[in-house]
N, C-alpha and C. Protein backbone atom coordinates (compact mmCIF):
# COMPACT_ATOMS: atom_id res chain seq x y z
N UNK A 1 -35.05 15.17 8.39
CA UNK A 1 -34.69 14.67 7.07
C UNK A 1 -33.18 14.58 6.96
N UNK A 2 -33.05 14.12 6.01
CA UNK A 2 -31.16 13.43 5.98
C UNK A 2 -30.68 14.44 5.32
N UNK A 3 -31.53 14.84 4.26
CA UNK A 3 -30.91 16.09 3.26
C UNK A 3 -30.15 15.25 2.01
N UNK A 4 -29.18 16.07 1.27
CA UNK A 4 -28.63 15.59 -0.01
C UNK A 4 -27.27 15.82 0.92
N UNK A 5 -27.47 16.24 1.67
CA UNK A 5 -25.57 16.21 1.90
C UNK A 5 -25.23 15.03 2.68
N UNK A 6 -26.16 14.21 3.05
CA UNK A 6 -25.61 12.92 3.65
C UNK A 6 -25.28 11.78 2.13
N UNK A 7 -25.86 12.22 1.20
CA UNK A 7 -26.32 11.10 0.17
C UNK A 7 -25.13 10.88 0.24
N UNK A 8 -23.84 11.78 -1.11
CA UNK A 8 -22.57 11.61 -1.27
C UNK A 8 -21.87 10.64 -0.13
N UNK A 9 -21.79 11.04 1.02
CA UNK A 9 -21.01 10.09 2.11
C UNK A 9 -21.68 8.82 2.03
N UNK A 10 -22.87 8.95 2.02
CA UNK A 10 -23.51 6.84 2.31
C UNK A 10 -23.05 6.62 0.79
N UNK A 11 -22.99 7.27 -0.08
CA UNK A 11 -22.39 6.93 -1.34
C UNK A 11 -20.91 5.99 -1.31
N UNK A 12 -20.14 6.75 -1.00
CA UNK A 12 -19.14 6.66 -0.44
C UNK A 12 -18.23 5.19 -0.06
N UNK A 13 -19.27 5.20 1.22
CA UNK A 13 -19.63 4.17 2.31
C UNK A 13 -19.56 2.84 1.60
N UNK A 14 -21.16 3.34 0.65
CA UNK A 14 -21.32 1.77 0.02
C UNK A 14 -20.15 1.13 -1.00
N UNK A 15 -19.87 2.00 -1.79
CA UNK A 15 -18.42 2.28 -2.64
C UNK A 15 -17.58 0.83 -2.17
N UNK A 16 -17.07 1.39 -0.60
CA UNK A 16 -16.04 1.05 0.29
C UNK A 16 -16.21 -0.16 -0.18
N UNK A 17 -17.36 -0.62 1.11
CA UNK A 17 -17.66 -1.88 1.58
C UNK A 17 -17.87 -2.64 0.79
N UNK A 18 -17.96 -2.32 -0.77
CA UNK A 18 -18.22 -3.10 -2.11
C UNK A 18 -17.02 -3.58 -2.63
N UNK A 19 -15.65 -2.95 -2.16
CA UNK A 19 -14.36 -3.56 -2.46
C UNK A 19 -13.65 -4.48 -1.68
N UNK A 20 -13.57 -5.67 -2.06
CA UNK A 20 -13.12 -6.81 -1.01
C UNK A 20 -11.64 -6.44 -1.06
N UNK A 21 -11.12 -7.35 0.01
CA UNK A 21 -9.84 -7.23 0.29
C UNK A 21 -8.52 -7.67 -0.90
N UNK A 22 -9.28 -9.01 -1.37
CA UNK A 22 -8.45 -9.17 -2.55
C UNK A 22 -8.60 -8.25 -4.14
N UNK A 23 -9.59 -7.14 -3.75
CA UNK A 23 -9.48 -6.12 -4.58
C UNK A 23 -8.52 -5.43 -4.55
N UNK A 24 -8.63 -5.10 -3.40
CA UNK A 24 -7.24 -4.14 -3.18
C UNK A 24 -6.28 -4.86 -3.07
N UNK A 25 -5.94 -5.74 -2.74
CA UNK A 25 -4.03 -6.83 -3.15
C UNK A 25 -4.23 -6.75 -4.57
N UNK A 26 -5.33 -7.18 -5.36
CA UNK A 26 -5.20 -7.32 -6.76
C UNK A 26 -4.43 -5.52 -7.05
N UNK A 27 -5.31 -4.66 -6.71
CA UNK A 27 -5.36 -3.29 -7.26
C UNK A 27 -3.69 -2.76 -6.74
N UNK A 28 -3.14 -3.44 -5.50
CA UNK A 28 -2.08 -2.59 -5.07
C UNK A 28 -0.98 -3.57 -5.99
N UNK A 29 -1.24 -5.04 -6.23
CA UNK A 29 -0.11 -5.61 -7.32
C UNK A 29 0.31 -5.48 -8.62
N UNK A 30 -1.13 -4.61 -8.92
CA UNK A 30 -1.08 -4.45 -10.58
C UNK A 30 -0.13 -2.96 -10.63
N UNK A 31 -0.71 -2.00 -9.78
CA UNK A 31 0.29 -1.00 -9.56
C UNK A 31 1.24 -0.77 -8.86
N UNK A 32 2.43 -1.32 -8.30
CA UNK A 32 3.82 -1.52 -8.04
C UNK A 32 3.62 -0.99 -6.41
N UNK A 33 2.62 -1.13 -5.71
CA UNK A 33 2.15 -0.73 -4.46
C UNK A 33 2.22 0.16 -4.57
N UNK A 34 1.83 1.22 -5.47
CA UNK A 34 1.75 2.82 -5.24
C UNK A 34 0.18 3.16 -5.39
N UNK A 35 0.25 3.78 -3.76
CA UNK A 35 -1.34 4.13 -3.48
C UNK A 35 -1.85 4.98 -4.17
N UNK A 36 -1.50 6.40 -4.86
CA UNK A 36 -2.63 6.62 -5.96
C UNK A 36 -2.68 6.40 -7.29
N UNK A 37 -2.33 4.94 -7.83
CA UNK A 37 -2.40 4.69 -8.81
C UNK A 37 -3.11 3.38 -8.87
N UNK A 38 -3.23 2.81 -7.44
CA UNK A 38 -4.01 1.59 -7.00
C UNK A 38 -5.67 2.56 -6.82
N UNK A 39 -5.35 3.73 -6.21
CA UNK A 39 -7.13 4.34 -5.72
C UNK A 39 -7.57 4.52 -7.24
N UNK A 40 -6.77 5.06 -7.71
CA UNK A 40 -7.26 5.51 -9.30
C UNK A 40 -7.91 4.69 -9.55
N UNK A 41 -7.26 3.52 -10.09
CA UNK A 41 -7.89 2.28 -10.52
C UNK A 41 -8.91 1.19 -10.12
N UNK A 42 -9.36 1.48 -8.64
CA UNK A 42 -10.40 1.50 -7.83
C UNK A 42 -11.71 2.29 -7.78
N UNK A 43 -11.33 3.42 -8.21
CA UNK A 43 -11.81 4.56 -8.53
C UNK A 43 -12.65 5.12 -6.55
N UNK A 44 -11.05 5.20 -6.27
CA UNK A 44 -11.23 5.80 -5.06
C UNK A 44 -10.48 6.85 -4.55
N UNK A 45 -10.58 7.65 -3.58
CA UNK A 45 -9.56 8.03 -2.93
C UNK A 45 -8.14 7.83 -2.49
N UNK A 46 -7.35 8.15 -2.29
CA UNK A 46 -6.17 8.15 -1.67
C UNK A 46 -6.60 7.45 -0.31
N UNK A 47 -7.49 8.76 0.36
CA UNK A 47 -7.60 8.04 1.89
C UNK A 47 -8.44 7.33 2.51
N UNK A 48 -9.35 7.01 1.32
CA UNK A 48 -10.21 6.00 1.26
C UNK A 48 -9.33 4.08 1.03
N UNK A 49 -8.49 4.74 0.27
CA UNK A 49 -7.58 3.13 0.26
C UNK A 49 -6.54 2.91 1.21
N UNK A 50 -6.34 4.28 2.07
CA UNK A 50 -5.27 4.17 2.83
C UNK A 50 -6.42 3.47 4.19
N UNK A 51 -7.64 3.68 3.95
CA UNK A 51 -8.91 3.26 5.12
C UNK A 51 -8.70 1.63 5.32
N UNK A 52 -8.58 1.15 3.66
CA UNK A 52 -8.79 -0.39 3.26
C UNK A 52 -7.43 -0.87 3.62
N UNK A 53 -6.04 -0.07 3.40
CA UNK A 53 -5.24 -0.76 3.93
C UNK A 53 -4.64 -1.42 5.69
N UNK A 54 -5.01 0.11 5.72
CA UNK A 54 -5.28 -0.53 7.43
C UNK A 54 -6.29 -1.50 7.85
N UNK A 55 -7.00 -1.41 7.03
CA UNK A 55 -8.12 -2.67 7.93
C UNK A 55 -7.75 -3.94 7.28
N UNK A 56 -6.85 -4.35 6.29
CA UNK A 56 -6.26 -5.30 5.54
C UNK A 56 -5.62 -5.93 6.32
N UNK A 57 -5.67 -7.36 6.93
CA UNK A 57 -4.54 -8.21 7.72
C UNK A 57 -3.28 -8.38 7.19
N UNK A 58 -3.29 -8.37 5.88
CA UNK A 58 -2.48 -9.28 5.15
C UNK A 58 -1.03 -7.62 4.70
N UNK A 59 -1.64 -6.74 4.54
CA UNK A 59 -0.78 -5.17 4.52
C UNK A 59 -0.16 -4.73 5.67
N UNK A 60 0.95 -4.64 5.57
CA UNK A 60 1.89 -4.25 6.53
C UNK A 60 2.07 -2.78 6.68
N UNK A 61 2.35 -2.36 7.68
CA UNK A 61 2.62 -0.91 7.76
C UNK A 61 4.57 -1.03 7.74
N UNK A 62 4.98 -0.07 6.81
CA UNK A 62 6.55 -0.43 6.45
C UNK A 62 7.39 -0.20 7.96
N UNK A 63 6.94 1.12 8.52
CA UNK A 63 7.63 1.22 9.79
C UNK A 63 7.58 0.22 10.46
N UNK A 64 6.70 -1.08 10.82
CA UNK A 64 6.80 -2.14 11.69
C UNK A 64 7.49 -3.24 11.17
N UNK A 65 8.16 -3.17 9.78
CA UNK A 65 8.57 -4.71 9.24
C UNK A 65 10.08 -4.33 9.60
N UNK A 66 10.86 -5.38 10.09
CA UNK A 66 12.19 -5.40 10.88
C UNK A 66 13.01 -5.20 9.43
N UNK A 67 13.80 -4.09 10.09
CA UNK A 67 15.17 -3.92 9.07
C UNK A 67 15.93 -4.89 8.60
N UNK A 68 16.43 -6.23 9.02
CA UNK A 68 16.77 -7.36 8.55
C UNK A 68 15.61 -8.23 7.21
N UNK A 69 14.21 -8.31 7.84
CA UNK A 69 13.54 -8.50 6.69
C UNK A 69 13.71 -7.79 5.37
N UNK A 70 13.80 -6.03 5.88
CA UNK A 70 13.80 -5.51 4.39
C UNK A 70 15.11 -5.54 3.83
N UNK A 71 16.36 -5.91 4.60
CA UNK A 71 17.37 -6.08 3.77
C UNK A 71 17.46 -7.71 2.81
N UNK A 72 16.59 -8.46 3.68
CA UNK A 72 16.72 -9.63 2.74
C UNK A 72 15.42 -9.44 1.85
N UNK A 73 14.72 -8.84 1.64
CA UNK A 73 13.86 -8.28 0.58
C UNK A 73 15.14 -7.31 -0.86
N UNK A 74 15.41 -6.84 -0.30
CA UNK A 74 15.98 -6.25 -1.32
C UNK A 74 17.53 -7.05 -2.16
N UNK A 75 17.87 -8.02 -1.09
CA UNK A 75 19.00 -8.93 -1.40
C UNK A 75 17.64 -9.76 -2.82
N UNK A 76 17.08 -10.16 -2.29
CA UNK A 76 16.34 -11.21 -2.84
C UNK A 76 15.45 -10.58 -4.43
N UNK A 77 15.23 -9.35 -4.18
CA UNK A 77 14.69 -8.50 -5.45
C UNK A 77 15.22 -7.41 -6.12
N UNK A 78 16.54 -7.21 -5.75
CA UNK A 78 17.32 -6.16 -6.08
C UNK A 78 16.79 -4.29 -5.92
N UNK A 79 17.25 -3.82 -6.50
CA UNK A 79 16.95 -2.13 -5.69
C UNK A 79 15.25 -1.81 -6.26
N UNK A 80 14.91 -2.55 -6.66
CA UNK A 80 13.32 -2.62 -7.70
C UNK A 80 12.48 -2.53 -6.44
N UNK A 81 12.31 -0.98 -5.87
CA UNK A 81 11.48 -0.91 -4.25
C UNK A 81 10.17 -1.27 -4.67
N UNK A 82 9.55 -1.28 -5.94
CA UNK A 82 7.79 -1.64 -6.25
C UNK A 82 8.09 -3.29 -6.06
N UNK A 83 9.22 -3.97 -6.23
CA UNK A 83 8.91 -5.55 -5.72
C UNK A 83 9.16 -5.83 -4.93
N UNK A 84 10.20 -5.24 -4.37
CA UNK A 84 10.60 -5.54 -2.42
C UNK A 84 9.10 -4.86 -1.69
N UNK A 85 8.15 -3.95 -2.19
CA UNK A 85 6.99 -3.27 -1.68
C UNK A 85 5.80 -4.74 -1.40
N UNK A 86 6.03 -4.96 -2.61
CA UNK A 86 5.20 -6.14 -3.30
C UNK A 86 5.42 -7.08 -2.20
N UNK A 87 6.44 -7.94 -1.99
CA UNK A 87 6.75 -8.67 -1.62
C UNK A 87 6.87 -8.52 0.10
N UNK A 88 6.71 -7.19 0.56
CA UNK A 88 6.61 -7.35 2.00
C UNK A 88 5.46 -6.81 2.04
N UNK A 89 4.42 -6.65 0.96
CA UNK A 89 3.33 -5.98 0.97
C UNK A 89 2.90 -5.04 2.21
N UNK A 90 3.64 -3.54 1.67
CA UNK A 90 3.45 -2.45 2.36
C UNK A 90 4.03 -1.28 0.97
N UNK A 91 3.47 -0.45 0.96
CA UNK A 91 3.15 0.82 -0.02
C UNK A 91 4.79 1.13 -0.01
N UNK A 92 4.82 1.01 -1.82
CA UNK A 92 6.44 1.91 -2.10
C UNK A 92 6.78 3.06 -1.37
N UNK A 93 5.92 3.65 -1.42
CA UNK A 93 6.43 5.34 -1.03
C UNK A 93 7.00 5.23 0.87
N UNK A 94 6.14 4.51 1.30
CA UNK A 94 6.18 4.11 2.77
C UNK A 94 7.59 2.95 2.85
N UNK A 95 7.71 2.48 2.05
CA UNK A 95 8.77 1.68 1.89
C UNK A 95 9.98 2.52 1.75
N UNK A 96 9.96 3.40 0.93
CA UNK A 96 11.33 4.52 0.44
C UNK A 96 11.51 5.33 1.80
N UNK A 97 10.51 5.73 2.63
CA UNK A 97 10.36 6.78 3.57
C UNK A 97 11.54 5.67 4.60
N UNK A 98 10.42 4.60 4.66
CA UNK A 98 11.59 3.63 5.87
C UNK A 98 13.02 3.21 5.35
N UNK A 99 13.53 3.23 4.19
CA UNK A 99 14.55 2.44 3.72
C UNK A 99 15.38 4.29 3.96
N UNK A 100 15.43 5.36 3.53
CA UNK A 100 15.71 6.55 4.03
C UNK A 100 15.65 6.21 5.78
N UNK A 101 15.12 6.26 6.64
CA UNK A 101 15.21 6.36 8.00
C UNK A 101 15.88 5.09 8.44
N UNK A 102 16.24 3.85 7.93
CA UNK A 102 17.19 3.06 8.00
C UNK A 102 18.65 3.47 7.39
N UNK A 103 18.62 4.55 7.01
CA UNK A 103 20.04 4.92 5.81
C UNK A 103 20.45 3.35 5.29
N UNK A 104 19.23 3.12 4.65
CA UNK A 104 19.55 1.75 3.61
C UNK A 104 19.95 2.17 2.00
N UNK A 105 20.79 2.22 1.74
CA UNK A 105 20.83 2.75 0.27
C UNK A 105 20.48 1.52 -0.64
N UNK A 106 19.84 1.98 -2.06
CA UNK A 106 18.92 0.88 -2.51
C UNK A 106 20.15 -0.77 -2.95
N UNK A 107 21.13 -0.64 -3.34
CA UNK A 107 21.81 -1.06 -3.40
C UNK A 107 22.52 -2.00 -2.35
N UNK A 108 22.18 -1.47 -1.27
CA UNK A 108 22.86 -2.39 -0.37
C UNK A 108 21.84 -3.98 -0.15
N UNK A 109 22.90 -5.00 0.04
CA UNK A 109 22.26 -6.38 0.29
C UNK A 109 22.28 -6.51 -1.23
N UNK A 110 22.24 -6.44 -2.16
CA UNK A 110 22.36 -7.13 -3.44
C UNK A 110 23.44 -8.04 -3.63
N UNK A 111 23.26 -9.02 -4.39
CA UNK A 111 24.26 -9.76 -5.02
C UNK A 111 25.17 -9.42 -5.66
């Protein structure tokens, strides 16, 4: 028998696979790419959306987008990291982590 402790997980599961991809672009644009305020509103996990972002073509992981892109992201949107996030679509917080390990200060590349 499967028991009740499998239920919750196929629960889960089905949850997932019930959120299309342009759910989550919708869910990560409405909230400034910040992942638990996009799961919230999904009514998911943290690492349940961090599941959907990786399997997302269109979501970037911030460590792989070239330091020249994110400086003309931020030339182009000013120090506002939820629209430079937006716009290279990869998670603020992951965005701040890389713009810190670039010693990019938010300011730099602006007009």
């Amino acid at each position: 028998a499967e028991g009740l402790a499998t239920a919750p997980a196929r629960a889960a599961r089905a949850r997932l696979s019930a959120i299309s991809g342009d759910d989550v672009l919708a869910a990560m644009d409405r909230h400034g790419w910040q992942i638990l305020r996009a799961a919230q509103a999904l009514g998911i996990s943290r690492p349940s959306l961090y599941k959907l972002l990786a399997a997302h073509p269109q979501v970037r992981r911030a460590s792989a987008i070239p330091e020249e892109e994110i400086r003309h992201a931020l030339a182009r949107h000013g120090p506002d990291v939820e629209r430079c996030a937006s716009a290279l679509r990869t998670p603020a917080d992951a965005l701040r982590r890389r713009l810190l390990a670039l010693n990019v200060a938010l300011g730099d590349g602006a007009d």
